[in-house]
C-alpha atoms as a PDB file:
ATOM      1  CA  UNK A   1     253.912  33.572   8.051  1.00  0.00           C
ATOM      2  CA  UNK A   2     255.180  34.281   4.164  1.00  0.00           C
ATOM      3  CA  UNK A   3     255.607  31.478   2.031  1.00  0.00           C
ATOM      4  CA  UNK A   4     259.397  32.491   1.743  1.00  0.00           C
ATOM      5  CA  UNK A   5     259.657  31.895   5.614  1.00  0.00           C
ATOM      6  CA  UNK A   6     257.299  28.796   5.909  1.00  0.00           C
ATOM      7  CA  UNK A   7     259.400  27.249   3.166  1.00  0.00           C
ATOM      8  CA  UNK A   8     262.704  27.992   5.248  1.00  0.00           C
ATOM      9  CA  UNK A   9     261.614  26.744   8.310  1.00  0.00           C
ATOM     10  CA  UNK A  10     260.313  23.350   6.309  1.00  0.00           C
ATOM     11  CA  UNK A  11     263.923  23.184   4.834  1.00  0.00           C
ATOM     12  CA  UNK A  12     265.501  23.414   8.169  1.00  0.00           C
ATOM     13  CA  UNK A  13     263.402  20.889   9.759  1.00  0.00           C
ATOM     14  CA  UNK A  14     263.812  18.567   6.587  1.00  0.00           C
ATOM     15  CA  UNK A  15     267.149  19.258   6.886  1.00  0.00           C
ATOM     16  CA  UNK A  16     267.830  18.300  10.731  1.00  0.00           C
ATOM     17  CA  UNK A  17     265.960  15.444  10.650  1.00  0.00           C
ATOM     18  CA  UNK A  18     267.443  13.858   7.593  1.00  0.00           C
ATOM     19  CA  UNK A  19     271.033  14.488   9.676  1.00  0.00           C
ATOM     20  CA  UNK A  20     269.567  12.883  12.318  1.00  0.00           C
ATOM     21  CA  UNK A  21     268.423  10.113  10.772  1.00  0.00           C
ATOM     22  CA  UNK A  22     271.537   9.642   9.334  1.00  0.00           C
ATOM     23  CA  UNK A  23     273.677   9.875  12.612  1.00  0.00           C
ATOM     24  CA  UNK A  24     271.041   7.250  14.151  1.00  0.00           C
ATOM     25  CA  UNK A  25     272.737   4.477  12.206  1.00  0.00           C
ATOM     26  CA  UNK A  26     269.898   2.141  14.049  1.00  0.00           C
ATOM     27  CA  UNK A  27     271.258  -0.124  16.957  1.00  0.00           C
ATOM     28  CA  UNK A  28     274.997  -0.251  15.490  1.00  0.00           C
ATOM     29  CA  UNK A  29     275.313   3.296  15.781  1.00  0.00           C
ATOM     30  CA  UNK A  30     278.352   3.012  18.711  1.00  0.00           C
ATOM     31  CA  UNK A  31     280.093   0.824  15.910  1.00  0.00           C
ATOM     32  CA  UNK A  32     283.175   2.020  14.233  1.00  0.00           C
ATOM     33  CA  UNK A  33     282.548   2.610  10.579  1.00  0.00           C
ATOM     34  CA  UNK A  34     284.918  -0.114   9.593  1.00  0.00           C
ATOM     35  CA  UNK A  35     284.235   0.740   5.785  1.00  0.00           C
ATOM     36  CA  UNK A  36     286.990   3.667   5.567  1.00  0.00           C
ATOM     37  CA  UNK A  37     290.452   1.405   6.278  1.00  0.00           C
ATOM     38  CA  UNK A  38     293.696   0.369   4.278  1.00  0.00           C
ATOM     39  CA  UNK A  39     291.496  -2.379   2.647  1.00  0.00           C
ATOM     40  CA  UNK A  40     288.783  -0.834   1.112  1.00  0.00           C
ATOM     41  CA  UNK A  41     290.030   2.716   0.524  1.00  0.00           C
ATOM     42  CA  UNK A  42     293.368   2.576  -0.580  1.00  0.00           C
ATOM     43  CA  UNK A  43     295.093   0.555  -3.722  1.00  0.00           C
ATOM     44  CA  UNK A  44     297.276  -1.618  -1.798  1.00  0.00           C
ATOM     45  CA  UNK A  45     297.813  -4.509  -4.823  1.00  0.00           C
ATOM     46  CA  UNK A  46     301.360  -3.963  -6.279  1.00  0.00           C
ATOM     47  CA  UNK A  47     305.147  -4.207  -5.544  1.00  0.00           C
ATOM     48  CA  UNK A  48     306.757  -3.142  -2.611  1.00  0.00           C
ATOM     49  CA  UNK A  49     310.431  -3.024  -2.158  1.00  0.00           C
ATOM     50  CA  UNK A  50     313.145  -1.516  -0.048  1.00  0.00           C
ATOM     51  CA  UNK A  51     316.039  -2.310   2.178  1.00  0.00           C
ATOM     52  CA  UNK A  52     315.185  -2.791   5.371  1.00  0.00           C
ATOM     53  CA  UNK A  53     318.343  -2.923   8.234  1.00  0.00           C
ATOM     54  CA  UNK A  54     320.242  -6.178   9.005  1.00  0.00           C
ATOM     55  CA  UNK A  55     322.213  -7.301  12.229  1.00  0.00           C
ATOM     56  CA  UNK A  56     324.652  -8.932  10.714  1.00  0.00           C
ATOM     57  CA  UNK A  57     324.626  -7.582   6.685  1.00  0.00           C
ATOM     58  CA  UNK A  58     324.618  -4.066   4.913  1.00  0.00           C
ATOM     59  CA  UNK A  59     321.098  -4.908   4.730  1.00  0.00           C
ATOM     60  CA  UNK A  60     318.372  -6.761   3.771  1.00  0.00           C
ATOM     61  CA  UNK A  61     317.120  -5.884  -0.124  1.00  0.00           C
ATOM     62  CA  UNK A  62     313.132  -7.266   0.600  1.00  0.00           C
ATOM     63  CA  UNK A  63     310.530  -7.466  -2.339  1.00  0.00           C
ATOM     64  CA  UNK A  64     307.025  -8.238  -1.781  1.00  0.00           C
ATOM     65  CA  UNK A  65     304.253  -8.564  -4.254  1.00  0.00           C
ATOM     66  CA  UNK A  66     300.415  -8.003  -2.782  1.00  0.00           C
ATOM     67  CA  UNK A  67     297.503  -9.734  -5.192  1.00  0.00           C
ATOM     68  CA  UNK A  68     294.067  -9.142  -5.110  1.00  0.00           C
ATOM     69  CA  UNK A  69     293.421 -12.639  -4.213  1.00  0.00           C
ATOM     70  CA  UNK A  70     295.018 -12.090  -0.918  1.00  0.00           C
ATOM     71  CA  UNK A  71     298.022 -13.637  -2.137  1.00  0.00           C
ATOM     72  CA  UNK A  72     301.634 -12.485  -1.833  1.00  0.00           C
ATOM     73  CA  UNK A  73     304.940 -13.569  -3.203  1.00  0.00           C
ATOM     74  CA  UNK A  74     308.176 -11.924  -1.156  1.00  0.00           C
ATOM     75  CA  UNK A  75     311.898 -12.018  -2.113  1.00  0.00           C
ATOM     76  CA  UNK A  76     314.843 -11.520   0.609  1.00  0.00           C
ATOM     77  CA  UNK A  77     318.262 -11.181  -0.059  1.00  0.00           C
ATOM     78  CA  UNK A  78     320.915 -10.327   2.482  1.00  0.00           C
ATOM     79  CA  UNK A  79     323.154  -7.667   1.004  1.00  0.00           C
ATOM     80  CA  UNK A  80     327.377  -8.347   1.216  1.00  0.00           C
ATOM     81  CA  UNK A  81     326.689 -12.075   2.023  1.00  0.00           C
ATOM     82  CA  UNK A  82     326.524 -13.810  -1.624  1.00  0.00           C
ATOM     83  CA  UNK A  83     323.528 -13.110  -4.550  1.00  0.00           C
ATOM     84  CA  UNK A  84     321.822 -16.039  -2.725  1.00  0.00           C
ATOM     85  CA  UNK A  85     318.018 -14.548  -2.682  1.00  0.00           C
ATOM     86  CA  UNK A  86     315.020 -16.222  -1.293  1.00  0.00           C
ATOM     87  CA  UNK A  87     311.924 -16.137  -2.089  1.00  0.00           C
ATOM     88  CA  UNK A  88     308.628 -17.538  -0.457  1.00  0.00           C
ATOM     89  CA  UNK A  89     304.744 -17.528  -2.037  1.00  0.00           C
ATOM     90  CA  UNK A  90     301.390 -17.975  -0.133  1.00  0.00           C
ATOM     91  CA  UNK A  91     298.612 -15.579   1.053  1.00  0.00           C
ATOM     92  CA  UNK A  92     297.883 -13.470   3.540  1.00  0.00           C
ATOM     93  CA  UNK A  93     295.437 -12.064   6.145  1.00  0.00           C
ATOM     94  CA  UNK A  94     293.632  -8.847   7.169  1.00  0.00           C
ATOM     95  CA  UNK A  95     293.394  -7.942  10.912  1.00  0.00           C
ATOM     96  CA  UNK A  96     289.730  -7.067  11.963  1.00  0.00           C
ATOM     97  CA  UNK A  97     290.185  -3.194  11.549  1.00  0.00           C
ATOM     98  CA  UNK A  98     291.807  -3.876   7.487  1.00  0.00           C
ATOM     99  CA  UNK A  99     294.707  -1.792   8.093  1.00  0.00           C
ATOM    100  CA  UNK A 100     297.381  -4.728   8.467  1.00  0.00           C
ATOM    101  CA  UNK A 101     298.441  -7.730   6.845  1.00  0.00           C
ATOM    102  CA  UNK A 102     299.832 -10.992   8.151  1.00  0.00           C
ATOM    103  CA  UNK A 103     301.752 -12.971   5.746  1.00  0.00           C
ATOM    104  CA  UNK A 104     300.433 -16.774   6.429  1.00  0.00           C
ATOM    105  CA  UNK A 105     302.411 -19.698   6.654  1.00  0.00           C
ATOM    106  CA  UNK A 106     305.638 -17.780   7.098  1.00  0.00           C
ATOM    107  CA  UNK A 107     308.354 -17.954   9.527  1.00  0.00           C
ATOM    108  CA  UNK A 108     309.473 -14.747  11.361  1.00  0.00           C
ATOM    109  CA  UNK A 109     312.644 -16.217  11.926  1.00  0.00           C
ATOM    110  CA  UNK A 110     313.227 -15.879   8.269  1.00  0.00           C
ATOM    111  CA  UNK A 111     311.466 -13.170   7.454  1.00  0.00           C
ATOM    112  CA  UNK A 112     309.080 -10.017   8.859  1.00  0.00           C
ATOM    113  CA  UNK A 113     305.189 -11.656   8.682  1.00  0.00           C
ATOM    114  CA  UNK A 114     303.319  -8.214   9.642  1.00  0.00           C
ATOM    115  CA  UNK A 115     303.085  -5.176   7.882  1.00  0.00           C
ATOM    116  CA  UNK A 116     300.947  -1.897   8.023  1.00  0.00           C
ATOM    117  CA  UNK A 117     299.558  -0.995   4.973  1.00  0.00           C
ATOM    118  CA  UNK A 118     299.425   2.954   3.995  1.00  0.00           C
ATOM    119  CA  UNK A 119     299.283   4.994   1.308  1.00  0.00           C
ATOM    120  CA  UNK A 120     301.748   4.130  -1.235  1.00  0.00           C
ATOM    121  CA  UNK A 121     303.657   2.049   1.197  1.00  0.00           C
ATOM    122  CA  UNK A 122     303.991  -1.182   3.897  1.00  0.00           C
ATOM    123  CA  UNK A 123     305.428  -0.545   7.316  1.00  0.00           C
ATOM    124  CA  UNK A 124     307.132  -3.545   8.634  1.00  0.00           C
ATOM    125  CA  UNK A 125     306.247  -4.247  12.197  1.00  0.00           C
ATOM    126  CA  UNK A 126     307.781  -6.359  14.865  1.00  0.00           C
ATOM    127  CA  UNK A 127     306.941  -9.682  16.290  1.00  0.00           C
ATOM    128  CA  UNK A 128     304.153  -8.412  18.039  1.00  0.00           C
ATOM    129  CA  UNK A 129     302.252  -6.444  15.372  1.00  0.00           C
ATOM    130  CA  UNK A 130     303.782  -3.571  16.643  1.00  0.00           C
ATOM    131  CA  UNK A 131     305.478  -0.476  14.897  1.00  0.00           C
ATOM    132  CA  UNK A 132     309.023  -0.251  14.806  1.00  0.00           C
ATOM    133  CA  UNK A 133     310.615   2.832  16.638  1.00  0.00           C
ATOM    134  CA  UNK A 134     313.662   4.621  17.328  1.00  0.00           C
ATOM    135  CA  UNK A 135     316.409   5.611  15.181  1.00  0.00           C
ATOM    136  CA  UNK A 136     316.200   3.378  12.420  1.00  0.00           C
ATOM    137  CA  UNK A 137     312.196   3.353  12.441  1.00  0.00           C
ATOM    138  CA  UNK A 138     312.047   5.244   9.233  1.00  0.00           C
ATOM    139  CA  UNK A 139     314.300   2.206   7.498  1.00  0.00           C
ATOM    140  CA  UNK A 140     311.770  -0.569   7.813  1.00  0.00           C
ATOM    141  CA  UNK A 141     309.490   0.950   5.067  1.00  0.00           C
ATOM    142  CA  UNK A 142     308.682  -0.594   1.758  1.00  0.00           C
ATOM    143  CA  UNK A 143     308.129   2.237  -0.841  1.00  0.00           C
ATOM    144  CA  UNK A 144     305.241   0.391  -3.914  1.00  0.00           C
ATOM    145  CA  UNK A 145     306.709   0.354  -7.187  1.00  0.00           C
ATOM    146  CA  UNK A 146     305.406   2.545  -9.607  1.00  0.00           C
END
């Protein structure tokens, strides 16, 4: 064998075996690899705002400031019923995958605790933790302020 071809076939084996090694991942290797989610990989802190529908109103004009200390401040105001606004502080919670928030000490009768955190953007959820769907689904964004 040449030295050209020897050193190939080292490569090669060098080469599989350091993939392998990597896919091995030792005995968590069935584990999802929770270091890619909305938490770590995206820049979530910032301003969110948008108006999100209302039952009653021409909608609700919502506000909500993420920290980096996991604390939040949000702002409600329903629109055509007064320039009363509202306006509630505390922090808030990661669920175990780190691609939603829950607002703490909040209460959804007042105002939406969940939201899924994306790129650029929250998506208010229901009372389940669920995404809104259906006509209006688009509406219950909150766009981050630039």
């Amino acid at each position: 064998m040449t030295i050209k071809k020897f050193s190939f076939v080292l490569s090669i084996a060098c080469l599989s075996f350091g993939l392998n090694a990597c896919k091995s991942g030792g005995s968590n290797s069935n584990q999802l690899d929770d270091s890619h989610s909305s938490k770590t990989c995206l820049d979530w802190k910032g301003t969110y705002s948008g108006i999100v529908p209302c039952a009653d109103c021409e909608g609700i004009e919502t506000k909500l400031s993420l920290n980096e200390d996991n604390t939040y401040q949000i702002s409600w105001k329903y629109m055509g019923k007064g320039d009363k606004a509202y306006t509630e502080k505390g922090t808030f919670v990661w669920n175990s995958t780190g691609g939603m928030i829950t607002l703490e000490n909040m209460d959804a009768k007042k105002c939406p605790t969940m939201y899924k955190v994306c790129e650029n953007h929250l998506l208010q959820l229901d009372l389940k933790g669920n995404e809104i769907t259906g006509e209006l689904a688009d509406n219950y964004i909150l766009n981050k302020e630039q």
